[in-house]
Protein backbone atom coordinates (compact mmCIF):
# COMPACT_ATOMS: atom_id res chain seq x y z
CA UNK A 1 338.30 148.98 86.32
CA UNK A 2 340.44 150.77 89.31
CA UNK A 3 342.93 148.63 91.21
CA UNK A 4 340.37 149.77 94.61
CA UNK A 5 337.65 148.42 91.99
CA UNK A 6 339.04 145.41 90.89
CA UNK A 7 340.06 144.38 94.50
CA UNK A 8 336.53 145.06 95.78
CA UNK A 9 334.73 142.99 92.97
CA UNK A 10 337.60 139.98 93.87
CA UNK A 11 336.36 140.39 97.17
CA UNK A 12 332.77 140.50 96.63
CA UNK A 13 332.90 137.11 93.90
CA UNK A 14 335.63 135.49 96.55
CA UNK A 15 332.69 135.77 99.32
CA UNK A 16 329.91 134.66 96.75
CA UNK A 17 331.81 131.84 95.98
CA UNK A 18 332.36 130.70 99.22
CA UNK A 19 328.79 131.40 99.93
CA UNK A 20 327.62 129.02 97.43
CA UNK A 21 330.27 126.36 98.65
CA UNK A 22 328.83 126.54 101.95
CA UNK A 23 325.33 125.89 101.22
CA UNK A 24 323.83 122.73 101.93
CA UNK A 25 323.98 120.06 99.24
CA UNK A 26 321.27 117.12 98.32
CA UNK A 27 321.11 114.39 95.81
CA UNK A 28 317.63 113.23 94.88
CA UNK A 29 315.93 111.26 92.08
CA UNK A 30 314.87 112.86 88.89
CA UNK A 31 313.79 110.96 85.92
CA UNK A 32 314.92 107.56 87.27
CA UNK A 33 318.27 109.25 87.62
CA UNK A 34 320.32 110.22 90.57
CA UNK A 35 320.52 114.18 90.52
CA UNK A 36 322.80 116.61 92.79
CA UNK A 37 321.71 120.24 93.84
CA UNK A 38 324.46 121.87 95.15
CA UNK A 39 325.82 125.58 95.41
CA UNK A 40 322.23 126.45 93.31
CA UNK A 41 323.51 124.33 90.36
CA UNK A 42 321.71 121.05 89.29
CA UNK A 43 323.95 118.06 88.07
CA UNK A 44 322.41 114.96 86.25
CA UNK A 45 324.58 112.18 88.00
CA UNK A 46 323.96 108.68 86.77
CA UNK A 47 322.27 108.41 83.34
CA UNK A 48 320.07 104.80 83.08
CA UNK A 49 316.33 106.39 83.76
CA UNK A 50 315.55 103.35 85.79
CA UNK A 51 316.65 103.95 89.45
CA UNK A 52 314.34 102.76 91.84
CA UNK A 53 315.51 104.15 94.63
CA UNK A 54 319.00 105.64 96.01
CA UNK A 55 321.20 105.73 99.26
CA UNK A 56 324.87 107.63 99.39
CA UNK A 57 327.26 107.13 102.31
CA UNK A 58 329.10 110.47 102.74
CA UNK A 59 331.22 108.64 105.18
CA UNK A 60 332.86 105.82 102.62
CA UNK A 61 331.97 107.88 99.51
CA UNK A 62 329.73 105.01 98.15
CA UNK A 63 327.01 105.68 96.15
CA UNK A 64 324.25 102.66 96.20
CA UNK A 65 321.39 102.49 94.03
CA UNK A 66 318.50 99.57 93.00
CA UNK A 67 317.18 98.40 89.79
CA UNK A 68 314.55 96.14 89.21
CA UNK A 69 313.94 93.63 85.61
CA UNK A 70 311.49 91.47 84.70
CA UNK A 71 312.53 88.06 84.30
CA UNK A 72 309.60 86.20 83.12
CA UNK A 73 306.21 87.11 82.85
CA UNK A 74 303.16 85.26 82.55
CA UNK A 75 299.81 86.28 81.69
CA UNK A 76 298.79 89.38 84.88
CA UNK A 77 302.11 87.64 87.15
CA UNK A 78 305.80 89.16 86.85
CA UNK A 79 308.43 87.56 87.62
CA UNK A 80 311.58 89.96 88.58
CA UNK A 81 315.16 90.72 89.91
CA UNK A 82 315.64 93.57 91.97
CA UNK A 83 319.91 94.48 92.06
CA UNK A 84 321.35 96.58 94.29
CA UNK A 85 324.87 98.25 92.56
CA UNK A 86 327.46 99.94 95.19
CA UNK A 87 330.15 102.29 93.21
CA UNK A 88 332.91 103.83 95.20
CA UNK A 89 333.12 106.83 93.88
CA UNK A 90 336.56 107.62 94.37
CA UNK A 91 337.95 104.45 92.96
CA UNK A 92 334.82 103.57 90.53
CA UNK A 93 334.56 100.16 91.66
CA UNK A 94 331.45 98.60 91.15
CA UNK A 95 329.93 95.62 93.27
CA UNK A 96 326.23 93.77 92.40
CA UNK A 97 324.06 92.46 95.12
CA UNK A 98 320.86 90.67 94.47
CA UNK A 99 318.24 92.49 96.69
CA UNK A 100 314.51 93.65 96.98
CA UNK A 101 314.85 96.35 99.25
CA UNK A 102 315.77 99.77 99.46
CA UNK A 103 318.50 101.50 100.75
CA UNK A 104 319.13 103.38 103.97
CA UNK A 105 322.43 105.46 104.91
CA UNK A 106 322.65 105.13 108.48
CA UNK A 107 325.61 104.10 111.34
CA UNK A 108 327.96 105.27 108.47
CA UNK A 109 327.21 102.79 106.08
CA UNK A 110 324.56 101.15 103.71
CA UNK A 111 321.93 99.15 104.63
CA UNK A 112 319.07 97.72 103.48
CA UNK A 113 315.65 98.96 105.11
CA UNK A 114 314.52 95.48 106.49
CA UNK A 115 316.16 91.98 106.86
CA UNK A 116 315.03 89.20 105.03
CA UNK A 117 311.91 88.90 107.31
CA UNK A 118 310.87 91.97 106.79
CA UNK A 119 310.03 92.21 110.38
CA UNK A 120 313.13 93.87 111.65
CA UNK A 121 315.87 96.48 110.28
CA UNK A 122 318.55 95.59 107.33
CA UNK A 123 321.64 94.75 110.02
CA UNK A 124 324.22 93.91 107.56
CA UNK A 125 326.16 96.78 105.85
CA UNK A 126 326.65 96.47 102.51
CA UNK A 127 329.87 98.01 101.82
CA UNK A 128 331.65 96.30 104.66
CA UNK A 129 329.59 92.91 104.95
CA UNK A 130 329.46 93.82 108.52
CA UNK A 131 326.58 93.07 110.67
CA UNK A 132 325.58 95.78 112.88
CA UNK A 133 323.22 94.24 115.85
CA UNK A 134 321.38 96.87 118.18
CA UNK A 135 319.50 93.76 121.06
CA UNK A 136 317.63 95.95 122.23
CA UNK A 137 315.68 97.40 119.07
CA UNK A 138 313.99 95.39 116.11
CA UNK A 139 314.57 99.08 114.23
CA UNK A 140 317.22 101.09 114.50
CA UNK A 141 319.49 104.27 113.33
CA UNK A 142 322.03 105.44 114.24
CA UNK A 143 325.01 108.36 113.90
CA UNK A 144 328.05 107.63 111.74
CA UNK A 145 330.14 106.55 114.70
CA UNK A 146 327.32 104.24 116.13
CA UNK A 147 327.63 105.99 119.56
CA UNK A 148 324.05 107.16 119.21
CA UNK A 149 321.43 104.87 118.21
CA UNK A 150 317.97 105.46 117.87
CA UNK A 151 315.23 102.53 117.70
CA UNK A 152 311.99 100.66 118.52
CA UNK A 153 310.69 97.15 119.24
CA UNK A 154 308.35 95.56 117.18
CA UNK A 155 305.01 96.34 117.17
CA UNK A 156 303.00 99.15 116.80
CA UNK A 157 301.95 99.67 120.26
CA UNK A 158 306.01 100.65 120.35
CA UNK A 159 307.62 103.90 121.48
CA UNK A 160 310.64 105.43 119.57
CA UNK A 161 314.02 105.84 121.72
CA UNK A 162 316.75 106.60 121.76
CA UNK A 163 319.71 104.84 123.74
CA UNK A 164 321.33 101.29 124.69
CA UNK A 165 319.89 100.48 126.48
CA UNK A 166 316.69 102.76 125.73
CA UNK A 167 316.32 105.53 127.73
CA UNK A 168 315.30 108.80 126.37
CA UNK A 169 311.55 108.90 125.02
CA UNK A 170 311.78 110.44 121.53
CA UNK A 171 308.42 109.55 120.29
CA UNK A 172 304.97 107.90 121.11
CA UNK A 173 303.10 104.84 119.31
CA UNK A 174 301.41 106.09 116.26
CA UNK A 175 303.76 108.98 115.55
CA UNK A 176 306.42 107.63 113.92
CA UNK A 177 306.87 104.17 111.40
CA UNK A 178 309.08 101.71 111.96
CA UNK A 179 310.77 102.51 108.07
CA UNK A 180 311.10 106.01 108.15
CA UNK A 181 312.38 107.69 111.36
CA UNK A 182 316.07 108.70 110.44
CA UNK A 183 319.01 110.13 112.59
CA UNK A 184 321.33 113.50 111.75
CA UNK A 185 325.07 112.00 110.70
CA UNK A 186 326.24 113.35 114.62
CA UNK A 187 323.00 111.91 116.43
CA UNK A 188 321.89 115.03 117.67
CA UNK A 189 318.58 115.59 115.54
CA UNK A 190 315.90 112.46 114.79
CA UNK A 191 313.16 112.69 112.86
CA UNK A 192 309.73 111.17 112.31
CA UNK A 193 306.50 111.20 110.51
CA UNK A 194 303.76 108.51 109.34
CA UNK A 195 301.56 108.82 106.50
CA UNK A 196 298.71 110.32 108.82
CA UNK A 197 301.15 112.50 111.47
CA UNK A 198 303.32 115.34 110.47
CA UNK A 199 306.53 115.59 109.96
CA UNK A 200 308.57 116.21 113.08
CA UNK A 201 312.03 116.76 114.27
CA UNK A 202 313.85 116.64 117.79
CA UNK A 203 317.30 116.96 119.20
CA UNK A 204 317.28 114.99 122.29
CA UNK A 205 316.20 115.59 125.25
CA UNK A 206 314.17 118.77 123.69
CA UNK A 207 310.26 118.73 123.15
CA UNK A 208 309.93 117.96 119.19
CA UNK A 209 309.34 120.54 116.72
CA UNK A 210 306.77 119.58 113.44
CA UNK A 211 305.62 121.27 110.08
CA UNK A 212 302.29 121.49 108.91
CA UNK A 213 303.43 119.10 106.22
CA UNK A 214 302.36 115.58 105.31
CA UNK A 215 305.30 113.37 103.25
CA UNK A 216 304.09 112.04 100.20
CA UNK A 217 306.33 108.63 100.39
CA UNK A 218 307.01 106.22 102.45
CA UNK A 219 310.43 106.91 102.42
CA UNK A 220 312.71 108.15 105.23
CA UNK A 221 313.25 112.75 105.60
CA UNK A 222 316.52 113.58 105.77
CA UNK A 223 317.74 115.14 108.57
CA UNK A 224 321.25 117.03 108.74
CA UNK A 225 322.66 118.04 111.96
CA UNK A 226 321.37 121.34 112.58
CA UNK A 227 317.95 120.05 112.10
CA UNK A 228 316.77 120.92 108.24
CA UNK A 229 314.46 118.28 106.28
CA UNK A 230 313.98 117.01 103.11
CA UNK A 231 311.14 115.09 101.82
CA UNK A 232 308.76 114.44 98.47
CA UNK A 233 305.77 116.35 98.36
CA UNK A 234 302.90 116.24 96.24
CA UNK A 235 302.00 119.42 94.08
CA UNK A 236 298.82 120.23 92.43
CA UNK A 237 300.32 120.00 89.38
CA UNK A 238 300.15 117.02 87.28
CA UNK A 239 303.25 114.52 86.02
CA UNK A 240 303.38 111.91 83.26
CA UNK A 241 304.64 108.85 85.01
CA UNK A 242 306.72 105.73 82.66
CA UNK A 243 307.88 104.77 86.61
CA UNK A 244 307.47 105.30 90.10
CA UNK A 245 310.75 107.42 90.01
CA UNK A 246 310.72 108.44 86.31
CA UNK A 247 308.03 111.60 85.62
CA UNK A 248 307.82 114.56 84.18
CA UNK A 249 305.38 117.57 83.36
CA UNK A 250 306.04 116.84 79.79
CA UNK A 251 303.98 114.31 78.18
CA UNK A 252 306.00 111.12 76.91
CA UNK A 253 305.51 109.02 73.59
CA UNK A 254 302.57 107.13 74.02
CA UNK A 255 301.53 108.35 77.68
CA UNK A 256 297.64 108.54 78.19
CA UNK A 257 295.91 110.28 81.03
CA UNK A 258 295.98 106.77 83.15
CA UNK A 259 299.53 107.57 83.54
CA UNK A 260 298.97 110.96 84.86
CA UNK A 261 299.23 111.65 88.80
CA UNK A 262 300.24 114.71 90.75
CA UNK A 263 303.73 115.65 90.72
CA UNK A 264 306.36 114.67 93.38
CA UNK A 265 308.50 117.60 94.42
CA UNK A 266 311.15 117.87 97.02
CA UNK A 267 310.22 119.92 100.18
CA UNK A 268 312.66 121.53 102.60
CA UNK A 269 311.87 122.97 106.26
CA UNK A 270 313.44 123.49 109.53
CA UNK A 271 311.71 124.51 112.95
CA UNK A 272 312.41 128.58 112.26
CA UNK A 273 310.07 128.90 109.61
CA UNK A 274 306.70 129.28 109.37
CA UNK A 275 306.01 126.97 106.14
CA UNK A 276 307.66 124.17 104.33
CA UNK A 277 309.38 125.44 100.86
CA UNK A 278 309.59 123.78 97.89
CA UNK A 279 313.37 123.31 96.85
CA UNK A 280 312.86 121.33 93.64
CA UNK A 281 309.81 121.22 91.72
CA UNK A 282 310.02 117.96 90.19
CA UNK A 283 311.82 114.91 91.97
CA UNK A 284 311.96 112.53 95.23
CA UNK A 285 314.18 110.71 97.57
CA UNK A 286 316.08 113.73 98.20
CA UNK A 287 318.77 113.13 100.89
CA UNK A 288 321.53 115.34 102.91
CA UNK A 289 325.15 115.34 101.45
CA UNK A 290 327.93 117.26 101.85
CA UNK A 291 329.62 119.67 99.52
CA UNK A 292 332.83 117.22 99.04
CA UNK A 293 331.12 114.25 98.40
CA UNK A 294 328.58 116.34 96.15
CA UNK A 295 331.99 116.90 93.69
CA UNK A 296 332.80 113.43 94.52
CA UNK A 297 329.80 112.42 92.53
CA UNK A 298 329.84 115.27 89.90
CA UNK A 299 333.68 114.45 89.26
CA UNK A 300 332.71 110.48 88.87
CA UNK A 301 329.61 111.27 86.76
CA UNK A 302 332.35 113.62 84.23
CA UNK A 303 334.69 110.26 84.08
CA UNK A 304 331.91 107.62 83.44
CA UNK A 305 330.51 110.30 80.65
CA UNK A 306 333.81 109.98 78.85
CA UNK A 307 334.33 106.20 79.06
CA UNK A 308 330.68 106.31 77.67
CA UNK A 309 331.28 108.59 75.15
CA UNK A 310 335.06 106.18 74.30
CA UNK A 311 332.99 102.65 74.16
């Protein structure tokens, strides 16, 4: 190749790979794993195949995930332990906490969804033990500096707003649940859905913007700050399930139709377009990251793969 050549191709693959870099990067669940999608590559992340659910804190580089076990079962009844591990993935540091929850990254930490009464939101975050209080709201989000928080009383008759004190409307009663409204890492986009109402997004004090889209769990969208979603979809196409997080297309030793259902998928959208897309075909839980903590967790899944492969 010509020097001229040469230097133009260098140029060409320098901007491709910085392209790639800079596109947005997502962990999700995939066969009761922990999965990243970044730069269009897929990376298989933890490796048990019985992940519940999944939270990551770009802020403190912790990756949180729950597990559930039977402890004693009798006749129909199961009795069980649900565990909620926290790894730093910079140091690998592991902490247990006995939990039967699931996770939310929020006010630049980890929290569980709802408190022990299950009538108000997780306060205590679980990396730093701290308890994060918010009077005015029995649910609440809120950006990674906790300047901008986003809640509602209890009830349903409730509206969603945002300020402390509340002051901005963000969304009426019936619009929105109490679990699954979620707030951009800066604060400046919120979004909402319920399990009969679309999926909407809004960047305070702006009118809110919604797809023609209905999420499939009752788990939180993602929302990054420029206002793109993620959320699990259903697809006509049918999965073989062994657990609520662990399916495939491909049939499993021993499945039978009763453990057939539609497939989960992850969905992507943002107010410019017309239509949702689907981003990955099989999966759910996906969630927002950023590129650094994306090789954060690819670089501490290559480590844990070698002291596996040592032991």
């Amino acid at each position: 190749m010509k020097p001229f050549g040469l230097l133009v191709f260098m140029v060409f693959m320098a901007d491709a790979f910085l392209a790639q870099a800079n596109k947005p990067c997502f962990a999700f669940l995939l066969k009761g794993d922990v999965s990243v999608s970044c730069g269009g590559r897929v990376s298989q992340v933890t490796h048990r195949g019985d992940l519940d659910q999944f939270a990551v804190s770009t802020e403190r580089s912790v990756l949180g995930y729950i597990t559930s076990m039977v402890t004693k079962q009798k006749g129909a009844s199961a009795v069980g332990i649900d565990t909620t591990t926290l790894i730093d993935i910079k140091s690998g540091m592991t902490r247990h906490l006995v939990g039967d929850n699931f996770l939310i990254s929020t006010c630049g930490g980890l929290f569980w969804g709802y408190d022990a009464t299950r009538s108000r939101s997780g306060s205590r975050d679980l990396i730093t033990g701290e308890e994060v209080v918010m009077p005015a709201y029995s649910w609440f989000r809120c950006s990674s500096d906790r300047k901008v928080v986003v809640g509602a009383a209890d009830g349903s008759g409730s509206y969603l707003f945002e300020g402390v004190p509340p002051q901005t409307k963000i969304a009426s009663p019936g619009s929105f649940s109490h679990g699954t409204f979620s707030v951009s890492p800066n604060g400046s986009q919120v979004a909402y859905f319920t399990d009969r109402s679309p999926l909407c997004v809004v960047s305070p004090p702006r009118t809110a913007q919604c797809a023609n889209v209905h999420v499939a769990l009752p788990n939180a969208a993602s929302v990054d700050d420029s206002g793109q979603l993620l959320f699990t979809v259903s697809t006509p196409q049918q999965c073989f399930y062994k657990t609520a997080s662990n399916f495939s297309a491909q049939r499993f030793a021993g499945a039978t139709d009763a453990d057939s259902d539609a497939c989960l998928a992850i969905g992507y959208w943002k107010p410019d377009l017309k239509s949702s897309e689907i981003v990955e075909p099989i999966g759910r839980n996906p969630e927002w990251i950023t590129p650094e903590t994306a090789r954060l967790l690819r670089d501490w899944a290559m480590r844990t793969a070698i002291v596996r492969k040592t032991n």
